[in-house]
N, C-alpha and C. Protein backbone atom coordinates (compact mmCIF):
# COMPACT_ATOMS: atom_id res chain seq x y z
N UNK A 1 0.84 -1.18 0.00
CA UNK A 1 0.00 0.00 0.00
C UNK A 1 0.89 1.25 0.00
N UNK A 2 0.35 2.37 -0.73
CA UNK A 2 0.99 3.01 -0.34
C UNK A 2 1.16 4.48 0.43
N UNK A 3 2.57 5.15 0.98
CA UNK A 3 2.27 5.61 1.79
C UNK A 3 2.25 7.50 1.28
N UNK A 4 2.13 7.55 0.27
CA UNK A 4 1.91 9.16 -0.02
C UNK A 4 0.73 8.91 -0.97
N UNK A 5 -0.13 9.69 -0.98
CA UNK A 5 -1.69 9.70 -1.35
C UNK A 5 -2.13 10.96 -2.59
N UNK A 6 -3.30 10.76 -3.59
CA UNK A 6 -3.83 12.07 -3.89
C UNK A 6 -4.10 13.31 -2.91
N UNK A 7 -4.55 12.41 -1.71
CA UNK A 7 -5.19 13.33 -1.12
C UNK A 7 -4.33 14.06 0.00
N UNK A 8 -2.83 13.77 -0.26
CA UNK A 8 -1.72 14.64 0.86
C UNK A 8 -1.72 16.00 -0.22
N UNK A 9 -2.47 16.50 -1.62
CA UNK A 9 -1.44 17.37 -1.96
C UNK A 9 -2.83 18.35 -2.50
N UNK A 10 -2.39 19.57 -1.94
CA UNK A 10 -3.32 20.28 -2.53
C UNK A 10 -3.27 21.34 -3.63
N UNK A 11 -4.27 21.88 -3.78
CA UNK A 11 -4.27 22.76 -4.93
C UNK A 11 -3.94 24.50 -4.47
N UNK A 12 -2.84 24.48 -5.46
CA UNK A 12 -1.90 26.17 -4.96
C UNK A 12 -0.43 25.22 -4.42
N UNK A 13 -0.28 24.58 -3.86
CA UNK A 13 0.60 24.20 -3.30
C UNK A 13 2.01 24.16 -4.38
N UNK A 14 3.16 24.56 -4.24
CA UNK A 14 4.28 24.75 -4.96
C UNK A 14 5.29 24.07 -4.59
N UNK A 15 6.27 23.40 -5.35
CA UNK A 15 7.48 22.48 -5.10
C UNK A 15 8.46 23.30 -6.01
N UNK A 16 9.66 23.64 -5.97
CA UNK A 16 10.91 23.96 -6.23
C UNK A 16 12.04 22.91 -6.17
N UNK A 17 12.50 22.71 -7.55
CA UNK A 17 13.55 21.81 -7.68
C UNK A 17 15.10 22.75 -7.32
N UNK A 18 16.00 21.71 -7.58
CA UNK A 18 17.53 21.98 -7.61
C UNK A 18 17.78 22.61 -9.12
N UNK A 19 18.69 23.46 -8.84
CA UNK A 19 18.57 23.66 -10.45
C UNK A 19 20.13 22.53 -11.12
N UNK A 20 19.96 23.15 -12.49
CA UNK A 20 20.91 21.91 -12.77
C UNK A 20 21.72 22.94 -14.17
N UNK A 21 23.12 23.03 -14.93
CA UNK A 21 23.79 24.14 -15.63
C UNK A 21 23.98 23.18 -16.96
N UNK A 22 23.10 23.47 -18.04
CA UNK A 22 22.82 22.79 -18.88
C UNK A 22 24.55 23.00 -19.88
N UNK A 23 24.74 21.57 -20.55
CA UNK A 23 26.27 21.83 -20.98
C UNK A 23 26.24 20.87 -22.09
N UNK A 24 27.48 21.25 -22.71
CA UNK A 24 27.56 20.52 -23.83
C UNK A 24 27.26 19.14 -23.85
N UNK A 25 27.83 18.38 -23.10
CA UNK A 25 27.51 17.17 -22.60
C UNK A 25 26.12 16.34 -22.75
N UNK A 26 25.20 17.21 -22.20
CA UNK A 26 23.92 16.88 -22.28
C UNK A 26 23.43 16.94 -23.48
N UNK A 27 23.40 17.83 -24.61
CA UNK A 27 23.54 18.14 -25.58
C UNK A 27 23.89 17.22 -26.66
N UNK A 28 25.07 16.70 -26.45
CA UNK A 28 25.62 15.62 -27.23
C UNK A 28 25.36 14.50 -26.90
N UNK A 29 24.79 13.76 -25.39
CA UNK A 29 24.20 12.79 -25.18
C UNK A 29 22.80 12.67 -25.58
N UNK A 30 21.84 13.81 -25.71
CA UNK A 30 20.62 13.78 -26.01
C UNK A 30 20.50 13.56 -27.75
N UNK A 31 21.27 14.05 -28.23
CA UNK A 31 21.38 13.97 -29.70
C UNK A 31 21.62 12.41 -30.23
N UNK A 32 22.92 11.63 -29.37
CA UNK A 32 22.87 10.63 -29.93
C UNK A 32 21.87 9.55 -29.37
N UNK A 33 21.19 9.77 -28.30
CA UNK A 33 20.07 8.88 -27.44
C UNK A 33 18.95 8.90 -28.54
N UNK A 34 18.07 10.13 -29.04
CA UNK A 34 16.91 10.42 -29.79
C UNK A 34 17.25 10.58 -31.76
N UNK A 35 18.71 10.32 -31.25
CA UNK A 35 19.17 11.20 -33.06
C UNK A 35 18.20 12.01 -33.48
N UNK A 36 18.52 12.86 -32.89
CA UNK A 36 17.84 14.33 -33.19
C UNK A 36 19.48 15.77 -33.20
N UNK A 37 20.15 15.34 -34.34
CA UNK A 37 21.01 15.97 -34.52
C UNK A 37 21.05 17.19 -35.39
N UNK A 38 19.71 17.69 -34.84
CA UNK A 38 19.49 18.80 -36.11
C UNK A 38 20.52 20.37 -36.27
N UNK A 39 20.90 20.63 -36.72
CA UNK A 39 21.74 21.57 -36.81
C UNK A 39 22.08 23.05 -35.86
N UNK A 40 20.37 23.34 -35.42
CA UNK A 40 21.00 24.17 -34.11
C UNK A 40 21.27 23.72 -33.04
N UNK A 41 21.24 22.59 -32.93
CA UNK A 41 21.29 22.10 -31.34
C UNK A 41 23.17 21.51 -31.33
N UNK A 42 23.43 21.08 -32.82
CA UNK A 42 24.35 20.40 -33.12
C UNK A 42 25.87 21.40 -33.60
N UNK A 43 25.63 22.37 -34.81
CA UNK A 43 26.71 22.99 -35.70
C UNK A 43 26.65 24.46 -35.24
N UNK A 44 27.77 24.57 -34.65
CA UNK A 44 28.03 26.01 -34.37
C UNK A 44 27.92 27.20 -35.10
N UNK A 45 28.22 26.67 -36.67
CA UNK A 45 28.54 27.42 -37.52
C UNK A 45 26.96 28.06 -37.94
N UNK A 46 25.93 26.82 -38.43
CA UNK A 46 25.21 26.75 -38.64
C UNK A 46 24.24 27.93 -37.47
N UNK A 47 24.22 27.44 -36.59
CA UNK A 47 23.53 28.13 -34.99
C UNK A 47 23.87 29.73 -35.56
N UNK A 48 25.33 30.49 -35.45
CA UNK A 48 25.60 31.48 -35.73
C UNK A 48 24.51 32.51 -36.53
N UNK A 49 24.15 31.82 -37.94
CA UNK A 49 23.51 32.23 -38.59
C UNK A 49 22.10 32.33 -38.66
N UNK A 50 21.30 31.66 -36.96
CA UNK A 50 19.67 32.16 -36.93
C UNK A 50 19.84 32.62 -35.88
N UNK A 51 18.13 32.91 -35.84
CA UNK A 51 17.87 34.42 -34.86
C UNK A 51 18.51 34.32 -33.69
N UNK A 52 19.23 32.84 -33.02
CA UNK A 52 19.46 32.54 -31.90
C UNK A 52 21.10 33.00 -31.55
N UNK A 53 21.54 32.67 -32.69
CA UNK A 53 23.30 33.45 -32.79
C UNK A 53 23.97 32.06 -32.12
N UNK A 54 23.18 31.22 -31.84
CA UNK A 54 24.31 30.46 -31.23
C UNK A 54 23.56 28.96 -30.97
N UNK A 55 24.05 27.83 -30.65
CA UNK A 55 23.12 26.76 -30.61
C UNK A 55 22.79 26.60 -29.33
N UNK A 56 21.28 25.99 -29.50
CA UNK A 56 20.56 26.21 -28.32
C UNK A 56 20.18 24.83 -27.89
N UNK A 57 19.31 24.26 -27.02
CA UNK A 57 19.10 22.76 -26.10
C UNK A 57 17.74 22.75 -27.21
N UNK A 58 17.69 21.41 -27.03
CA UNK A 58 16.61 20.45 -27.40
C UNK A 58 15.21 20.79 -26.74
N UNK A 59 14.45 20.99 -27.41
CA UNK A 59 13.61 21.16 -26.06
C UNK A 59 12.69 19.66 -25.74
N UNK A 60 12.78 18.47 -25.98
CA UNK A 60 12.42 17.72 -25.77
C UNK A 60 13.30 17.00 -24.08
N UNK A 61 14.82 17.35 -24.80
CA UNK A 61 15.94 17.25 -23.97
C UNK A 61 15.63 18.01 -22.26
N UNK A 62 14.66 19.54 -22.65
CA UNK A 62 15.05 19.76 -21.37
C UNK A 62 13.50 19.36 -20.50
N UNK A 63 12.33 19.04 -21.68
CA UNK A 63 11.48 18.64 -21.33
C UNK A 63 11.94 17.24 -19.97
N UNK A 64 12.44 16.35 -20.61
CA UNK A 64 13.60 15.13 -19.52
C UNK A 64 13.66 15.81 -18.49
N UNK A 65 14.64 16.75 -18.49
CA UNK A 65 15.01 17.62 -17.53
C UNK A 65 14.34 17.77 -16.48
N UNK A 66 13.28 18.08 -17.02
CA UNK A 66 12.00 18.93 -15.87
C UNK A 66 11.61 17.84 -15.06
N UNK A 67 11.18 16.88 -15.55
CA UNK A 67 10.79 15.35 -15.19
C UNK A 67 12.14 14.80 -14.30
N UNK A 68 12.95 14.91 -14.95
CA UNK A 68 13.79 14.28 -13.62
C UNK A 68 14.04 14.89 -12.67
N UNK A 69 14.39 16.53 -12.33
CA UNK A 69 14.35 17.07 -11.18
C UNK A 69 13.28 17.15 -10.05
N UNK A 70 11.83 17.31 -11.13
CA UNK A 70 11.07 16.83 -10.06
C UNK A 70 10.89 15.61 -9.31
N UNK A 71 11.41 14.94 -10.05
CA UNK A 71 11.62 13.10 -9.60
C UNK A 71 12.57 13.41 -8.34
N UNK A 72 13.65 14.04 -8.36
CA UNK A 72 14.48 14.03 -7.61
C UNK A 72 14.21 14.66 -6.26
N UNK A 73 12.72 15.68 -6.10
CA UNK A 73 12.62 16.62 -4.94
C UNK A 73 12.06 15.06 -4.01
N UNK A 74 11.60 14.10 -4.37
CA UNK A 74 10.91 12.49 -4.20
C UNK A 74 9.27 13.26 -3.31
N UNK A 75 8.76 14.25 -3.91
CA UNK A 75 7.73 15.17 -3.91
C UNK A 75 6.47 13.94 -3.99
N UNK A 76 6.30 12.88 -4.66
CA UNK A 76 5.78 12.00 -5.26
C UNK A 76 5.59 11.10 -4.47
N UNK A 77 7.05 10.37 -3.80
CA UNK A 77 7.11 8.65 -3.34
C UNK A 77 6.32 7.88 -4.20
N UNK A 78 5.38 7.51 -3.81
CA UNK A 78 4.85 6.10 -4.29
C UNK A 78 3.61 6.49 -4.38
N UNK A 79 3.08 7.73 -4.80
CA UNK A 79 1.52 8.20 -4.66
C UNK A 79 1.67 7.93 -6.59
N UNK A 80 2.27 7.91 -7.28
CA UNK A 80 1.91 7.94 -8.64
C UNK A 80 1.47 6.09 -9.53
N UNK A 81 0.33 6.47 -10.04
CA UNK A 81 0.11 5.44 -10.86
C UNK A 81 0.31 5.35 -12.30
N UNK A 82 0.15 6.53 -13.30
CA UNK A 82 0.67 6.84 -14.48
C UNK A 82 0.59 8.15 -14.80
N UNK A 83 2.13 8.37 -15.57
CA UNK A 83 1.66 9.90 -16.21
C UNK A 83 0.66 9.81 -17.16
N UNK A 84 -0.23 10.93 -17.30
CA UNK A 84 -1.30 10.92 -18.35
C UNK A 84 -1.00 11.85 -19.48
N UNK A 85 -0.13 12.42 -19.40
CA UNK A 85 0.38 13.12 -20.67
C UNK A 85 0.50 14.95 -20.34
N UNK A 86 0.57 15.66 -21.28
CA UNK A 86 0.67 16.94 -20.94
C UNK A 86 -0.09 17.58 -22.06
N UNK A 87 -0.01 18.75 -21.49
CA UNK A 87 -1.05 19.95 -22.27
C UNK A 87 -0.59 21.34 -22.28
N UNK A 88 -0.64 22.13 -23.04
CA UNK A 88 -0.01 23.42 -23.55
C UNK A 88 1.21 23.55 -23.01
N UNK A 89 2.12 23.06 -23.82
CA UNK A 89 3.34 23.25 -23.70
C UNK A 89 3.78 24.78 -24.48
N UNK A 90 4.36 25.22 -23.99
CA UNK A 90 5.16 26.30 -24.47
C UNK A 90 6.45 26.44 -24.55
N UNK A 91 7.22 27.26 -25.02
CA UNK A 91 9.00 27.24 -25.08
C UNK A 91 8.85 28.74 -25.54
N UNK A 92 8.83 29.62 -24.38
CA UNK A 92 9.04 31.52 -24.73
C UNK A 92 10.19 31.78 -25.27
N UNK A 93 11.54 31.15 -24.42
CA UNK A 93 12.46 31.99 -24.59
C UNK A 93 13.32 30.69 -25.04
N UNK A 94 14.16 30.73 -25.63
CA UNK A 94 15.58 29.44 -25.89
C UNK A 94 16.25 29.57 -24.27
N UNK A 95 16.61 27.87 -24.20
CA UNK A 95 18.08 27.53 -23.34
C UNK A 95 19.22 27.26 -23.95
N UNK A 96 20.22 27.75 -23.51
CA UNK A 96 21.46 27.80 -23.76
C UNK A 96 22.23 27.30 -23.50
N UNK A 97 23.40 26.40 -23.92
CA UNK A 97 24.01 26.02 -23.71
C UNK A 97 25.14 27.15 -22.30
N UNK A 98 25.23 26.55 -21.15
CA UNK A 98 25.19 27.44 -19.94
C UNK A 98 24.30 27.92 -19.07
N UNK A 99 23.06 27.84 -19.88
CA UNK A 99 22.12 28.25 -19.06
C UNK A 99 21.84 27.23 -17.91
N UNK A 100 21.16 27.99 -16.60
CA UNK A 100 21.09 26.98 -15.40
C UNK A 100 19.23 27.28 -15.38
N UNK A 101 18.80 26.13 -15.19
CA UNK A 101 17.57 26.14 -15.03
C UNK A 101 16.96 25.26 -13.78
N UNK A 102 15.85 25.78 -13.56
CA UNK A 102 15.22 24.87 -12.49
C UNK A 102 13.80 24.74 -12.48
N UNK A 103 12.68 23.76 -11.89
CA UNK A 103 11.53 23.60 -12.21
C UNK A 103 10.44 24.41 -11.01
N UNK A 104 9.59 24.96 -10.89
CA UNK A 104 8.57 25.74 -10.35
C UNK A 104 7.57 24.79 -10.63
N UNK A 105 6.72 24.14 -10.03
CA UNK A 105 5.64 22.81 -10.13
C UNK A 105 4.66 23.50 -9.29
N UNK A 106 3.16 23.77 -9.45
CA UNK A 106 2.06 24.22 -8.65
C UNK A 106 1.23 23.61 -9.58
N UNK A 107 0.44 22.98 -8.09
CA UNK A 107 -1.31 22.20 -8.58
C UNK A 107 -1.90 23.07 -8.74
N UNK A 108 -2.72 22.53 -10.00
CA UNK A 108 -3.27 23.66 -10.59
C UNK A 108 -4.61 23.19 -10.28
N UNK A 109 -4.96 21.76 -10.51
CA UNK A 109 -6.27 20.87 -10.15
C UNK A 109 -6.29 19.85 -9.67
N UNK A 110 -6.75 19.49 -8.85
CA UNK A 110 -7.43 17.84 -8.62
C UNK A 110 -8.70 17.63 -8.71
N UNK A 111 -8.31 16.62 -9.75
CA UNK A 111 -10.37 15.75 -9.51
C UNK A 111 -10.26 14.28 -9.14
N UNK A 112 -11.15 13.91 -8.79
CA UNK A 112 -11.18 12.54 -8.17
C UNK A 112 -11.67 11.69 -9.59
N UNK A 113 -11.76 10.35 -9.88
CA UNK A 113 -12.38 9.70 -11.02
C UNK A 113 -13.31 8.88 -10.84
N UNK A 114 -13.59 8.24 -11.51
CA UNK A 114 -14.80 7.53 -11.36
C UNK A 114 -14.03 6.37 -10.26
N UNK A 115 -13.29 5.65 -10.18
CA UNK A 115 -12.57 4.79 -9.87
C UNK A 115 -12.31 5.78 -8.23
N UNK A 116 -12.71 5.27 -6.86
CA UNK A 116 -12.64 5.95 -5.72
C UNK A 116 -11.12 5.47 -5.13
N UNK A 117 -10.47 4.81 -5.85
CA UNK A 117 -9.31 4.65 -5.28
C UNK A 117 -7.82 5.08 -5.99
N UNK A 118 -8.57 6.31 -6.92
CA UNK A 118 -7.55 6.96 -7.78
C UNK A 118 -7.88 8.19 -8.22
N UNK A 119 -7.09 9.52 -8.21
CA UNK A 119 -7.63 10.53 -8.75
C UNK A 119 -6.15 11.11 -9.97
N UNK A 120 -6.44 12.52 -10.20
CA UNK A 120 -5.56 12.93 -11.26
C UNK A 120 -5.29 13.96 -10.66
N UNK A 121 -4.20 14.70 -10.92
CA UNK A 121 -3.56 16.09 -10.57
C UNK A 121 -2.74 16.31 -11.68
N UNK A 122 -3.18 17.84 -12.01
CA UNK A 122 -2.86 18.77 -12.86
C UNK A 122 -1.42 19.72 -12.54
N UNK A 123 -0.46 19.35 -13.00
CA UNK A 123 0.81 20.34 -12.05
C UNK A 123 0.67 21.46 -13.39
N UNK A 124 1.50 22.45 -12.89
CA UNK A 124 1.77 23.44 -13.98
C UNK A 124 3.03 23.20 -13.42
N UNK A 125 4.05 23.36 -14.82
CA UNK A 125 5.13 23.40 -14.48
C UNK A 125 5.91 24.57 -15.26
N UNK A 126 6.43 24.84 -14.34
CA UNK A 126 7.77 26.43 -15.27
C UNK A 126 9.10 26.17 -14.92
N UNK A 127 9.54 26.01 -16.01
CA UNK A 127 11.30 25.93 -16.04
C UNK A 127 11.97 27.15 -15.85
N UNK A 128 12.59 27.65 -15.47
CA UNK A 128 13.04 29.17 -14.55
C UNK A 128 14.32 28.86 -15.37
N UNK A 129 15.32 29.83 -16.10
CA UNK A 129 16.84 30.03 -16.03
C UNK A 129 17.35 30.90 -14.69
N UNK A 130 18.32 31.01 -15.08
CA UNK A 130 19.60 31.75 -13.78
C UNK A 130 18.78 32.72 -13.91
N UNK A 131 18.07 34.08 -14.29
CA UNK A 131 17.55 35.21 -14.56
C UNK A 131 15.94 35.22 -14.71
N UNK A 132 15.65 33.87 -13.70
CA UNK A 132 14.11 33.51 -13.33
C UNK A 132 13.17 33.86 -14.44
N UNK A 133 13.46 34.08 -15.47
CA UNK A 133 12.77 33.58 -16.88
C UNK A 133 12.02 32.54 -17.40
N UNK A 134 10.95 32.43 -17.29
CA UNK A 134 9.97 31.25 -17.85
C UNK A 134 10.33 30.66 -19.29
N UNK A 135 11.62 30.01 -19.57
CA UNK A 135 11.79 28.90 -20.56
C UNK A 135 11.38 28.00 -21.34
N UNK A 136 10.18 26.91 -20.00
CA UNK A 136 9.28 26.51 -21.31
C UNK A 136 8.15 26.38 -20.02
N UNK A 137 7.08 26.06 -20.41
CA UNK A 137 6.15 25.76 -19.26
C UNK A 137 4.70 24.56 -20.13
N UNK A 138 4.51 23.60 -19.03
CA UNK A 138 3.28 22.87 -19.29
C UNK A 138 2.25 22.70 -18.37
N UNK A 139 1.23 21.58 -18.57
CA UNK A 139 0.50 21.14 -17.69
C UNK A 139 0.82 19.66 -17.51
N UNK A 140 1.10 19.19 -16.16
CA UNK A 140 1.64 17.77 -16.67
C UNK A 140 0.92 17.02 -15.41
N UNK A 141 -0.09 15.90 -15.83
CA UNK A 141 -1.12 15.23 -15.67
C UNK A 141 -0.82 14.03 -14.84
N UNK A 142 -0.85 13.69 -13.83
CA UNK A 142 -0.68 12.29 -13.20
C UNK A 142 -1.82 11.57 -12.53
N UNK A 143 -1.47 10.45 -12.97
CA UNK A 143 -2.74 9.74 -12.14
C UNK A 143 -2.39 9.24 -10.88
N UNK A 144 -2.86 9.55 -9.73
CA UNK A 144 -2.91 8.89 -8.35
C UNK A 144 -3.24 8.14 -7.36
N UNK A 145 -2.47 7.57 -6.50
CA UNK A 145 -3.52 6.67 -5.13
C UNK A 145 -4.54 7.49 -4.85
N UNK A 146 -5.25 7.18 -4.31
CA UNK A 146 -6.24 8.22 -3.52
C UNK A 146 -6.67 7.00 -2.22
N UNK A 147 -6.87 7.41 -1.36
CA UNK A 147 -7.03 6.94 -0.29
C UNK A 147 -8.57 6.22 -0.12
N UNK A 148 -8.74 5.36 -0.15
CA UNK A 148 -10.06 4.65 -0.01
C UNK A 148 -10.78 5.61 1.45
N UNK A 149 -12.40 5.33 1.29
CA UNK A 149 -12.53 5.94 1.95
C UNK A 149 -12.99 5.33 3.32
N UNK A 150 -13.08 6.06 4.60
CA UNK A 150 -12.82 5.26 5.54
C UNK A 150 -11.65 4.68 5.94
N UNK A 151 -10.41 5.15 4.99
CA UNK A 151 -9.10 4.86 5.86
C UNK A 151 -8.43 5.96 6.03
C-alpha cells in the first residue's frame, strides 16, 4: 500500500527543484540517445547564422530535464500510478548552452475519477533560467492513489 496519497497534496501548493547548468555534454548525449542531430542544437557554424546566434538545447531534452528534477525533490514517493500526458506546452524563450535552469511545479487541479481509489492532478510546471525567466512551461497530468474511503 501506499504511503503518499492524492489526497496529501493540494491545490496552490508549490514544489521547487535543484537547479541543474545545462552543458555541452547533455547536448551531445541527447542527440545521440533520440538522433535528433538537427543543426542548431548540433553545428556552431550553422547556430551562428539564426535568430538565436548560437546553438541552443533540445527542447524535448530539457522537457527530460524537468521530469527528472522533479523526480528528484521524491515530492511524489509512491503516490503515482501513471503519467497521463501533458497539455499546452510552451517554449518563450531558448536555453542555452550554460544556461542553469530549475523547475517551479504548482497544482493547478485535482479531480477525483470515477474509480474511488484513484484521482488525477494537474501540475503546472515552469522551467526558470539563472535570470528567473519562464523557458518553457506545461501542464503535466498524473494519475494517483487516492485513499479509499474510511481509511
Amino acid at each position: 500500500m501506499p504511503n503518499k496519497f492524492w489526497d496529501d497534496f493540494e491545490v496552490g501548493q508549490t514544489t521547487n527543484t535543484e537547479a541543474i547548468t545545462i552543458t555541452e555534454t547533455h547536448l551531445i548525449n541527447w542527440a545521440g540517445l533520440t538522433m535528433d542531430f538537427y543543426p542548431l542544437h548540433m553545428d556552431a557554424e550553422f547556430a551562428k547564422k539564426t535568430q538565436f546566434g548560437k546553438r541552443i538545447a533540445h527542447g524535448p531534452l530539457i522537457f527530460g530535464m524537468a521530469v527528472g528534477l522533479m523526480a528528484r525533490t521524491n515530492i511524489f514517493r509512491d503516490s503515482i500510478i501513471a503519467w497521463l500526458g501533458v497539455n499546452n506546452m510552451r517554449i518563450p524563450l531558448p536555453i542555452y548552452i550554460g544556461d542553469t535552469v530549475h523547475v517551479e511545479a504548482t497544482i493547478n487541479e485535482k479531480q477525483p475519477t470515477k474509480k474511488n481509489d484513484r484521482g488525477i492532478i494537474d501540475f503546472l510546471y515552469l522551467i526558470k533560467n539563472q535570470n528567473d525567466q519562464t523557458v518553457m512551461e506545461f501542464d503535466f497530468l498524473l494519475l494517483m492513489h487516492r485513499k479509499m474511503a474510511g481509511s
